[in-house]
N, C-alpha and C. Protein backbone atom coordinates (compact mmCIF):
# COMPACT_ATOMS: atom_id res chain seq x y z
N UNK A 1 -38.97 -2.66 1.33
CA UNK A 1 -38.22 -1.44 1.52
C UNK A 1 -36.75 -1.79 1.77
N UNK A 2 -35.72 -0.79 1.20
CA UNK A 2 -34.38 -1.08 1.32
C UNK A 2 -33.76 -0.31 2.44
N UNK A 3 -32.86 -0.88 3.32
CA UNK A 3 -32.35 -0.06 4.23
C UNK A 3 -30.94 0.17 3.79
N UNK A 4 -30.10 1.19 3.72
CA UNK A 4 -28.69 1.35 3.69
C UNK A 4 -28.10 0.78 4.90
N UNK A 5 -26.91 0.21 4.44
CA UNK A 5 -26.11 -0.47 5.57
C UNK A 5 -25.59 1.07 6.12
N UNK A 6 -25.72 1.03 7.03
CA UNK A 6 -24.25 2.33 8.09
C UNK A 6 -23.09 2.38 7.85
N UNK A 7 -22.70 1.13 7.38
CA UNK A 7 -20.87 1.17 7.41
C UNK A 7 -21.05 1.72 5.92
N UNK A 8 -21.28 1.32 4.95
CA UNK A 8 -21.85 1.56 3.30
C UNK A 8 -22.08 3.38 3.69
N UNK A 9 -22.63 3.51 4.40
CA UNK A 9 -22.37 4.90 4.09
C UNK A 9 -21.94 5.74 4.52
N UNK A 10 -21.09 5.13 5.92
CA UNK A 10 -20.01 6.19 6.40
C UNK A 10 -18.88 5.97 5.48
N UNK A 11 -18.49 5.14 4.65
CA UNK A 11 -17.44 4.85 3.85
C UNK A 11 -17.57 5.97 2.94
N UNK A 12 -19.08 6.43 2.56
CA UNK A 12 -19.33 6.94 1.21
C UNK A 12 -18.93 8.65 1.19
N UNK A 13 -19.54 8.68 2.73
CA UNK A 13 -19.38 10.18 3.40
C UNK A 13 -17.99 10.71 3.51
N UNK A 14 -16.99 9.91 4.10
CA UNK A 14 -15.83 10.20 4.25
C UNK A 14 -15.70 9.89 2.83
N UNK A 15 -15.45 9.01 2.32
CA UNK A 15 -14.50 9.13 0.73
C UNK A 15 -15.14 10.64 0.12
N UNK A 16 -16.24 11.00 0.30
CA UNK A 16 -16.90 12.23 -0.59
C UNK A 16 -15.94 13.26 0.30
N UNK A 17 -16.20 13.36 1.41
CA UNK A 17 -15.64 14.17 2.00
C UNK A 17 -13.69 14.56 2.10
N UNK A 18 -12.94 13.27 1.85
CA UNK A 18 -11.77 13.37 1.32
C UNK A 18 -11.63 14.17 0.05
N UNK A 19 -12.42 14.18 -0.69
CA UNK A 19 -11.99 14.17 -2.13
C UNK A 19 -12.48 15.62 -2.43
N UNK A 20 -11.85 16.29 -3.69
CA UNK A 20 -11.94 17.46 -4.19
C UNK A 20 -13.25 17.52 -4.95
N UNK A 21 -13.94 18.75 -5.84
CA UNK A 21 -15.27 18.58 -6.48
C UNK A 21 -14.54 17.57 -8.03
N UNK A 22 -13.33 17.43 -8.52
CA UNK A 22 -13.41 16.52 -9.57
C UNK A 22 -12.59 14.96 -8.99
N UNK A 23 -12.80 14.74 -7.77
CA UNK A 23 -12.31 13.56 -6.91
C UNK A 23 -11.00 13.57 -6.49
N UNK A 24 -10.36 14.36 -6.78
CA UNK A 24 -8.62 14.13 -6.83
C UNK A 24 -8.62 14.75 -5.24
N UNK A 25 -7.84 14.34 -4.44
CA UNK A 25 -7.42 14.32 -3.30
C UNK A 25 -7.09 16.00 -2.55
N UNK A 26 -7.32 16.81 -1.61
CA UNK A 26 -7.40 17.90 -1.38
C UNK A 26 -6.21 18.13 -0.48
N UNK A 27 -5.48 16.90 -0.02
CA UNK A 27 -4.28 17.36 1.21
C UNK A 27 -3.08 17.63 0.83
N UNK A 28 -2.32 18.23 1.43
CA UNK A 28 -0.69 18.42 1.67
C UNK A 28 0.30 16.99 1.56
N UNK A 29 0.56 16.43 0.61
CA UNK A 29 1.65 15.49 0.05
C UNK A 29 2.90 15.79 0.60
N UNK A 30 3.70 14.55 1.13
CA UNK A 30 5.38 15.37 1.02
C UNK A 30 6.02 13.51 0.00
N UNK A 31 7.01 13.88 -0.85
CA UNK A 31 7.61 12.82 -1.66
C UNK A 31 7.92 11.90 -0.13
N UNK A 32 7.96 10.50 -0.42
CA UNK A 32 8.16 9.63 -0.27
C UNK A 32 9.09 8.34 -1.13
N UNK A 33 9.66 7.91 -0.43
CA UNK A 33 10.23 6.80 -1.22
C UNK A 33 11.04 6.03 -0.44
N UNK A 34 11.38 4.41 -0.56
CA UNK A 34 11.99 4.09 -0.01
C UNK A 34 12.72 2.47 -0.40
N UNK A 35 12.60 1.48 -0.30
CA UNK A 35 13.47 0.44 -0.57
C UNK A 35 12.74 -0.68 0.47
N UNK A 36 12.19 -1.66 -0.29
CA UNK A 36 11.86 -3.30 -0.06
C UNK A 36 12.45 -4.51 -0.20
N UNK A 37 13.22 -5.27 0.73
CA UNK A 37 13.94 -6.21 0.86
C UNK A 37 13.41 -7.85 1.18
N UNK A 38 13.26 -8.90 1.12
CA UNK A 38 13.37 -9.95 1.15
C UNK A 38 14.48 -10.10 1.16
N UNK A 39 14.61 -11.22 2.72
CA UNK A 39 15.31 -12.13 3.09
C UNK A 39 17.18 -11.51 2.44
N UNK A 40 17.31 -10.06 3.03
CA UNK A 40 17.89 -9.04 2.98
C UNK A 40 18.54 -9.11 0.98
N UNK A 41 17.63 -9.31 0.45
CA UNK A 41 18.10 -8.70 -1.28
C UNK A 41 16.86 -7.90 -1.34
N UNK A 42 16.77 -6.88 -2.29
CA UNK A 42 16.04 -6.40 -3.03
C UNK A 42 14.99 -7.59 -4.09
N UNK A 43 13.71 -6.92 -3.82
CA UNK A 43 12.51 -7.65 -4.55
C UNK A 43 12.24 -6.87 -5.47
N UNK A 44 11.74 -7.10 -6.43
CA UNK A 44 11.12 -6.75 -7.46
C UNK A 44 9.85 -6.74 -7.17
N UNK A 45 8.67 -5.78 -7.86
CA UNK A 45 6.83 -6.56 -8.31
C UNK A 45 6.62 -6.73 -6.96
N UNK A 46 6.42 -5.75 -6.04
CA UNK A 46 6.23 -5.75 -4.66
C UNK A 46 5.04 -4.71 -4.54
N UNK A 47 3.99 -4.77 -4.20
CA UNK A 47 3.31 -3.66 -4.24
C UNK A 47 3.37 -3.30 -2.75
N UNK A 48 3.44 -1.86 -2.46
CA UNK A 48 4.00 -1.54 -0.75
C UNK A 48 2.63 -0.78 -1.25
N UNK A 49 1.02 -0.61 0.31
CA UNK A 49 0.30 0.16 0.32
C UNK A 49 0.49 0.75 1.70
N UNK A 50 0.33 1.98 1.71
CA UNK A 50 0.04 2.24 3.29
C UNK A 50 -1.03 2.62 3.84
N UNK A 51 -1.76 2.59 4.52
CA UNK A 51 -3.22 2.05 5.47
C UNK A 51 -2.59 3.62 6.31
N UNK A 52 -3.85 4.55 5.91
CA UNK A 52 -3.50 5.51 7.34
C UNK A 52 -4.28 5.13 8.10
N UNK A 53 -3.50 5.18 9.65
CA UNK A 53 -4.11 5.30 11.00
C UNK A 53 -4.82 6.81 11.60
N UNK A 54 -5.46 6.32 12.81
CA UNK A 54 -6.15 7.24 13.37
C UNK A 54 -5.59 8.70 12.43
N UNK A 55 -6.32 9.45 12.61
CA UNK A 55 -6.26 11.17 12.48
C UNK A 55 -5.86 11.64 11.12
N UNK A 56 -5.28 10.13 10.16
CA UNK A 56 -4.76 10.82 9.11
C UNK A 56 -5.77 10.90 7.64
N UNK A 57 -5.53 12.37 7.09
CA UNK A 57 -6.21 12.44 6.31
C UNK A 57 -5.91 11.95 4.95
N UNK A 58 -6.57 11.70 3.99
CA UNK A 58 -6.96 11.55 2.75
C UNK A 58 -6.59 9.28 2.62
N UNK A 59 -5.93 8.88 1.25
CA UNK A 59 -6.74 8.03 0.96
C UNK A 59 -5.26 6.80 1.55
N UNK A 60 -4.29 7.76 1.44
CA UNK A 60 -2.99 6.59 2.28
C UNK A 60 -1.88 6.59 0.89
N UNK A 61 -1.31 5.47 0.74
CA UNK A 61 -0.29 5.62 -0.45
C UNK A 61 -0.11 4.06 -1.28
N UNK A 62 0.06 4.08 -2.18
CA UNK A 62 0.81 3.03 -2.54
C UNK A 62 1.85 2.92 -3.88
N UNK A 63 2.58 1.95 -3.60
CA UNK A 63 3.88 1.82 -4.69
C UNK A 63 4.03 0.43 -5.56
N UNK A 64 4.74 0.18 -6.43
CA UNK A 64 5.87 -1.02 -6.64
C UNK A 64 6.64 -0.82 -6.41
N UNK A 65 7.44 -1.97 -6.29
CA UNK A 65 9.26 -1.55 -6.33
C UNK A 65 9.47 -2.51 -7.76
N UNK A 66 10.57 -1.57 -7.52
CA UNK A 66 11.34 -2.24 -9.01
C UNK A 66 12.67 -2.77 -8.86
N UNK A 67 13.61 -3.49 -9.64
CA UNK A 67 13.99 -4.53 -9.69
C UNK A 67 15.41 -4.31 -8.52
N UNK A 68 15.96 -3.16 -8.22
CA UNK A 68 16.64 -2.95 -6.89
C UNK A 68 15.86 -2.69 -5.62
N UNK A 69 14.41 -2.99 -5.74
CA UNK A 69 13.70 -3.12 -4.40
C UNK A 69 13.15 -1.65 -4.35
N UNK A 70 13.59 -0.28 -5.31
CA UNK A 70 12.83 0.43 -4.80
C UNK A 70 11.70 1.39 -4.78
N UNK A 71 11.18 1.90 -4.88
CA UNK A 71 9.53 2.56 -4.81
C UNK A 71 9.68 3.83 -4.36
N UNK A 72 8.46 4.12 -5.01
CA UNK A 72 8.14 5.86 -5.18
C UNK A 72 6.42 6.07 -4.64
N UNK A 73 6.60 6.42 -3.59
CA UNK A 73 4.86 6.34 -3.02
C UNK A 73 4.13 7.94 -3.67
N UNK A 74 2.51 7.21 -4.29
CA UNK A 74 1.68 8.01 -4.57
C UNK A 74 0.50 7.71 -3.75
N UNK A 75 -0.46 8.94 -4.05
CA UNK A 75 -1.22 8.95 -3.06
C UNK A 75 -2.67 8.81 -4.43
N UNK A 76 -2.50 8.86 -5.74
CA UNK A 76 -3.20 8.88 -6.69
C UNK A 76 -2.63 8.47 -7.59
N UNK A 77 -3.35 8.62 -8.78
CA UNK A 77 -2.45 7.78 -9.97
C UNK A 77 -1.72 9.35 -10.48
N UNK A 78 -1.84 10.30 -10.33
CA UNK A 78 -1.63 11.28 -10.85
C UNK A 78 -0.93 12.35 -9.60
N UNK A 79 -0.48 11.61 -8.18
CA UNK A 79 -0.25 12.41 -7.11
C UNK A 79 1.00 11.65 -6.53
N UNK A 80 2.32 12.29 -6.86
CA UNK A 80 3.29 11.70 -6.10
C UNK A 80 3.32 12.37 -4.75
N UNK A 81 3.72 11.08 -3.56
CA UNK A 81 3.44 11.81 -2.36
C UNK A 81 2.63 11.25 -1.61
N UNK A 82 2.76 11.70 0.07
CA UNK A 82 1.72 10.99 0.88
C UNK A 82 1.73 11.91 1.78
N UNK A 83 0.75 11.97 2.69
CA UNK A 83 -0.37 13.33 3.66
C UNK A 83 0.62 12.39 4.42
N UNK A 84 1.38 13.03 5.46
CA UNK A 84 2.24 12.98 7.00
C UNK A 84 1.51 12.05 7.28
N UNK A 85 1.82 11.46 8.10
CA UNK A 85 1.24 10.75 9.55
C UNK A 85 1.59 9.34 9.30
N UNK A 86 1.25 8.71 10.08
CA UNK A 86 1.30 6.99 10.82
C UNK A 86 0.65 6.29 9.87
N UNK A 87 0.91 5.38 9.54
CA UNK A 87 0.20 4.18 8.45
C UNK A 87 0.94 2.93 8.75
N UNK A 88 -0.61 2.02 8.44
CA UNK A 88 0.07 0.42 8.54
C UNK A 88 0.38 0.02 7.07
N UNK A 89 1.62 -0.74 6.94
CA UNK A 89 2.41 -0.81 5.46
C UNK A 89 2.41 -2.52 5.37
N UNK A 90 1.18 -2.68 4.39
CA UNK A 90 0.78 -3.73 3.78
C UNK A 90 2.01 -3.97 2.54
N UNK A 91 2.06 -5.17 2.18
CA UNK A 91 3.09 -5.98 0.78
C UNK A 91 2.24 -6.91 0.27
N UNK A 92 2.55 -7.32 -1.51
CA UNK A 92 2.13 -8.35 -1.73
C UNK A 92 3.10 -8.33 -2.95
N UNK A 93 3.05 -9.47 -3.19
CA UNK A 93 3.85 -9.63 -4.65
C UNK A 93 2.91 -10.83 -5.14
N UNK A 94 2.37 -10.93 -6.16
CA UNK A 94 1.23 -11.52 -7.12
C UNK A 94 2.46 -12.04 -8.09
N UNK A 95 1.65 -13.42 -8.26
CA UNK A 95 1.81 -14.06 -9.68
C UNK A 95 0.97 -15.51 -10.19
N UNK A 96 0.95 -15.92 -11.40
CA UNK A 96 0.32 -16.33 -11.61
C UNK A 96 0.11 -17.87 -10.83
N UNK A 97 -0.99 -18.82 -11.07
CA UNK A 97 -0.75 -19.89 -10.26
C UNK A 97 0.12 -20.91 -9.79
N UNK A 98 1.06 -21.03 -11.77
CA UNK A 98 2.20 -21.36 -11.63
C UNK A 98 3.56 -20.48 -11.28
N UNK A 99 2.92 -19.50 -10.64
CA UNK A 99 4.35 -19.16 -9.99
C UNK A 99 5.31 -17.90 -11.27
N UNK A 100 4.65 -18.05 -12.17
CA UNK A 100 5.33 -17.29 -13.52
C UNK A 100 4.60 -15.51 -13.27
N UNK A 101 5.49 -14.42 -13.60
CA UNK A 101 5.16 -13.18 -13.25
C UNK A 101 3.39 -12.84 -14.02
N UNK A 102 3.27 -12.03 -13.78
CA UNK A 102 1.95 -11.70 -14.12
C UNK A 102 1.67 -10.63 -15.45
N UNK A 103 1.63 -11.62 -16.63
CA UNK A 103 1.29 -10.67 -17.88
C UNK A 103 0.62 -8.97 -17.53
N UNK A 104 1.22 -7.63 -18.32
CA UNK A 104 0.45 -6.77 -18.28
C UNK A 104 -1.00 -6.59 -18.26
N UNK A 105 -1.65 -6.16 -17.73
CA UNK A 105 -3.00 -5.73 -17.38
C UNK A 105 -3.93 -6.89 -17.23
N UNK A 106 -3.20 -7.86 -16.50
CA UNK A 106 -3.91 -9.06 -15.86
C UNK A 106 -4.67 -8.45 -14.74
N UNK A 107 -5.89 -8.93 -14.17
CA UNK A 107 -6.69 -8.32 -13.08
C UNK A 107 -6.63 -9.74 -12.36
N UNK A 108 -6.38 -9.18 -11.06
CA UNK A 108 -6.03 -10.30 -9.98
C UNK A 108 -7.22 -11.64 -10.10
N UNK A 109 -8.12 -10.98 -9.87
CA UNK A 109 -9.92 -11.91 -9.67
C UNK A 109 -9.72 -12.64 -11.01
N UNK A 110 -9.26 -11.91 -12.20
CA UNK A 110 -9.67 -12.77 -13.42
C UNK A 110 -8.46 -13.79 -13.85
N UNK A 111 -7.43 -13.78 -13.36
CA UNK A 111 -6.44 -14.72 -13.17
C UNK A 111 -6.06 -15.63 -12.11
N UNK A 112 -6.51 -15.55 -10.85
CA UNK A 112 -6.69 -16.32 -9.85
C UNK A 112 -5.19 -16.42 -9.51
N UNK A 113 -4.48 -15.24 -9.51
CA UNK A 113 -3.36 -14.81 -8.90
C UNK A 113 -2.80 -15.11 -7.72
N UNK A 114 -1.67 -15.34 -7.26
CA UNK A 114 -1.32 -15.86 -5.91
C UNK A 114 -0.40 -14.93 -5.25
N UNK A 115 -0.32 -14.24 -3.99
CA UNK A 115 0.43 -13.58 -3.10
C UNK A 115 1.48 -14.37 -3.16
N UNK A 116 2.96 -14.03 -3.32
CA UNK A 116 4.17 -14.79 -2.85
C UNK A 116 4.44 -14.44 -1.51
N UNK A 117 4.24 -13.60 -1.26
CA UNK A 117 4.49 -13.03 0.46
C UNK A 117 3.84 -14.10 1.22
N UNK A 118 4.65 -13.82 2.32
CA UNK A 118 3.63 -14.87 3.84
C UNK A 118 2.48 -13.91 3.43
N UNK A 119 1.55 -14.48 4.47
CA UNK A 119 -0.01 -13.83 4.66
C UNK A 119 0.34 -12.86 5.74
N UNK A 120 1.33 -12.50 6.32
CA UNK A 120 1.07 -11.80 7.67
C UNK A 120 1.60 -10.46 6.95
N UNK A 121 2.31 -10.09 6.40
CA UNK A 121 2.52 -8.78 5.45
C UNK A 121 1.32 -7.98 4.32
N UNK A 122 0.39 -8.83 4.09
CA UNK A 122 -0.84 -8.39 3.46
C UNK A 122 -2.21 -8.57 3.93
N UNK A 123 -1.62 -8.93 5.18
CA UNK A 123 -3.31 -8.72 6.09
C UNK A 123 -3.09 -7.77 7.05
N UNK A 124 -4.52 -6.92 6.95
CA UNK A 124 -4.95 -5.44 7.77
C UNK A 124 -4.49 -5.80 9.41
N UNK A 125 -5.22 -7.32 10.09
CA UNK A 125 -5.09 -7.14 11.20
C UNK A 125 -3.52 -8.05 11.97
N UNK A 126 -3.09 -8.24 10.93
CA UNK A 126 -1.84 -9.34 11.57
C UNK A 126 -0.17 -8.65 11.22
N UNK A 127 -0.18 -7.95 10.28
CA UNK A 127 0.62 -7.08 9.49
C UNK A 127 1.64 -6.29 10.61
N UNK A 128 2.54 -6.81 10.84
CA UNK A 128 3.02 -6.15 11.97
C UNK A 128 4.02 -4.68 11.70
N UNK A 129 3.82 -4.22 10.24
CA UNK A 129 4.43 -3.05 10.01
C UNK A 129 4.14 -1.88 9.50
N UNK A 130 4.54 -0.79 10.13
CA UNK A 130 4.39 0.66 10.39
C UNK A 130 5.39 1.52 9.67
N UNK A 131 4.93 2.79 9.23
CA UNK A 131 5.70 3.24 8.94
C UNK A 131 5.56 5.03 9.31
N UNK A 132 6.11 5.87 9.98
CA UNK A 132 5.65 6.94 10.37
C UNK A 132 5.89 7.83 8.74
N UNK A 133 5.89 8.66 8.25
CA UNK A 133 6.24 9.95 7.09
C UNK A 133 5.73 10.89 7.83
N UNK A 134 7.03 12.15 7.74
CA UNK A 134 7.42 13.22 8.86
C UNK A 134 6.96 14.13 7.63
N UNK A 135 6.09 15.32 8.33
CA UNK A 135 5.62 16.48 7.43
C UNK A 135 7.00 17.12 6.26
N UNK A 136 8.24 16.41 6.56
CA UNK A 136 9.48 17.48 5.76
C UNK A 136 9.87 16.21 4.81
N UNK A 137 8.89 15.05 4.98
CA UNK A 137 9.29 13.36 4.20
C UNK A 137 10.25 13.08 4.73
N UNK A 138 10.56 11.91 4.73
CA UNK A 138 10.94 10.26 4.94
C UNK A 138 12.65 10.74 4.59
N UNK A 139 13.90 10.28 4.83
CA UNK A 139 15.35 9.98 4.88
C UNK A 139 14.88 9.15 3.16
N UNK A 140 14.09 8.18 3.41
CA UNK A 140 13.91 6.91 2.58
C UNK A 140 13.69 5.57 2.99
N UNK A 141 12.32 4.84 3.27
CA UNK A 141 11.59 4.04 3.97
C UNK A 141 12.57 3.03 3.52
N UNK A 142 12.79 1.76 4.62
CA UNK A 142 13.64 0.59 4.52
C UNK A 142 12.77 -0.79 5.06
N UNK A 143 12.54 -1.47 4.36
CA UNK A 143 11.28 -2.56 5.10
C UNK A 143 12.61 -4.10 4.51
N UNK A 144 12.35 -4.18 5.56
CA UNK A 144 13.37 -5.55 5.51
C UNK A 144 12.24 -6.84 5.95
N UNK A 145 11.32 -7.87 4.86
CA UNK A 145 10.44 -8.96 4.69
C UNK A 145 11.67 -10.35 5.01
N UNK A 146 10.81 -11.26 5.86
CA UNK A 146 11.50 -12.34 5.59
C UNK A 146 10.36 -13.33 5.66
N UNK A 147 11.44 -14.08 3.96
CA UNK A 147 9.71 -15.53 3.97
C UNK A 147 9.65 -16.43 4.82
N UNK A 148 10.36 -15.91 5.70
CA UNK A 148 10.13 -17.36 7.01
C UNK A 148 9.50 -16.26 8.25
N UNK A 149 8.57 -15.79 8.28
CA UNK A 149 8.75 -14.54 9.45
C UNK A 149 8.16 -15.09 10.87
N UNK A 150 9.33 -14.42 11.57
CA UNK A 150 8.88 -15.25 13.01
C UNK A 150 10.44 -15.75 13.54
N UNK A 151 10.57 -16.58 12.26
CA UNK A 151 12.42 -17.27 12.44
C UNK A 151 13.43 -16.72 12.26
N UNK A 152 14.01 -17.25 13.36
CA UNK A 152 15.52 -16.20 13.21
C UNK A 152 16.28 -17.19 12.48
């Protein structure tokens, strides 16, 4: 006999329960956007996600930036915008092993892709950055990365 894991299906409950009857997201969006820096220049091929915290609804946001560092947060592939509230703001910038950008519609797993970021910007529990989005949106989010982080 098979038992369902608990976590497996509180994941399943809430994602069902986020989502509309054709899956697309049911909350209040406000535009977002803002600007990603390394070692104070603009990065390119940065993917910015944001992780909502406690209370916030639907699925969180994520972006690229482009080649002046800056990004346009969606909450879907088809939803510009992000539901208010508090989120932890994950980075990664991917490329291939040698270091060379990452051909179109490469899939991370099937290229064995490498994070250029430190590890502490793309991990859930070490990630030391936040970003609030105010129900009327953001001025324009400013995340200033440094590849030495820690050192002044």
């Amino acid at each position: 006999m098979h038992r369902l894991n608990p976590l497996f299906c509180s994941v399943l409950v809430l994602a069902l329960a986020s989502s509309g009857c054709d899956g697309t997201a049911t909350y209040d969006v406000v535009a977002a956007s803002g600007t990603v820096m390394l070692d104070n220049k603009p990065i390119e091929g940065v993917s910015v996600t944001l992780v909502p915290q406690r209370g916030i609804k639907g699925r969180g946001g994520y972006a690229t930036s482009s080649s002046d560092g800056t990004f346009t947060l969606q909450s879907a592939p088809e939803v510009n915008g992000v539901v208010p509230g508090n989120y932890l703001v994950l980075f990664r910038k991917y490329a291939m092993p040698d270091g060379s950008p990452v051909p179109p519609g490469t899939s991370a797993a099937d290229a064995n892709l490498i994070n250029q970021l430190p590890e502490i910007y793309s991990h859930p529990e070490k990630s030391p950055i936040y970003a609030t989005i105010p129900a009327t949106g953001p001025e324009g989010l400013s995340f200033q990365l440094s590849s030495r982080p820690g050192k002044r």
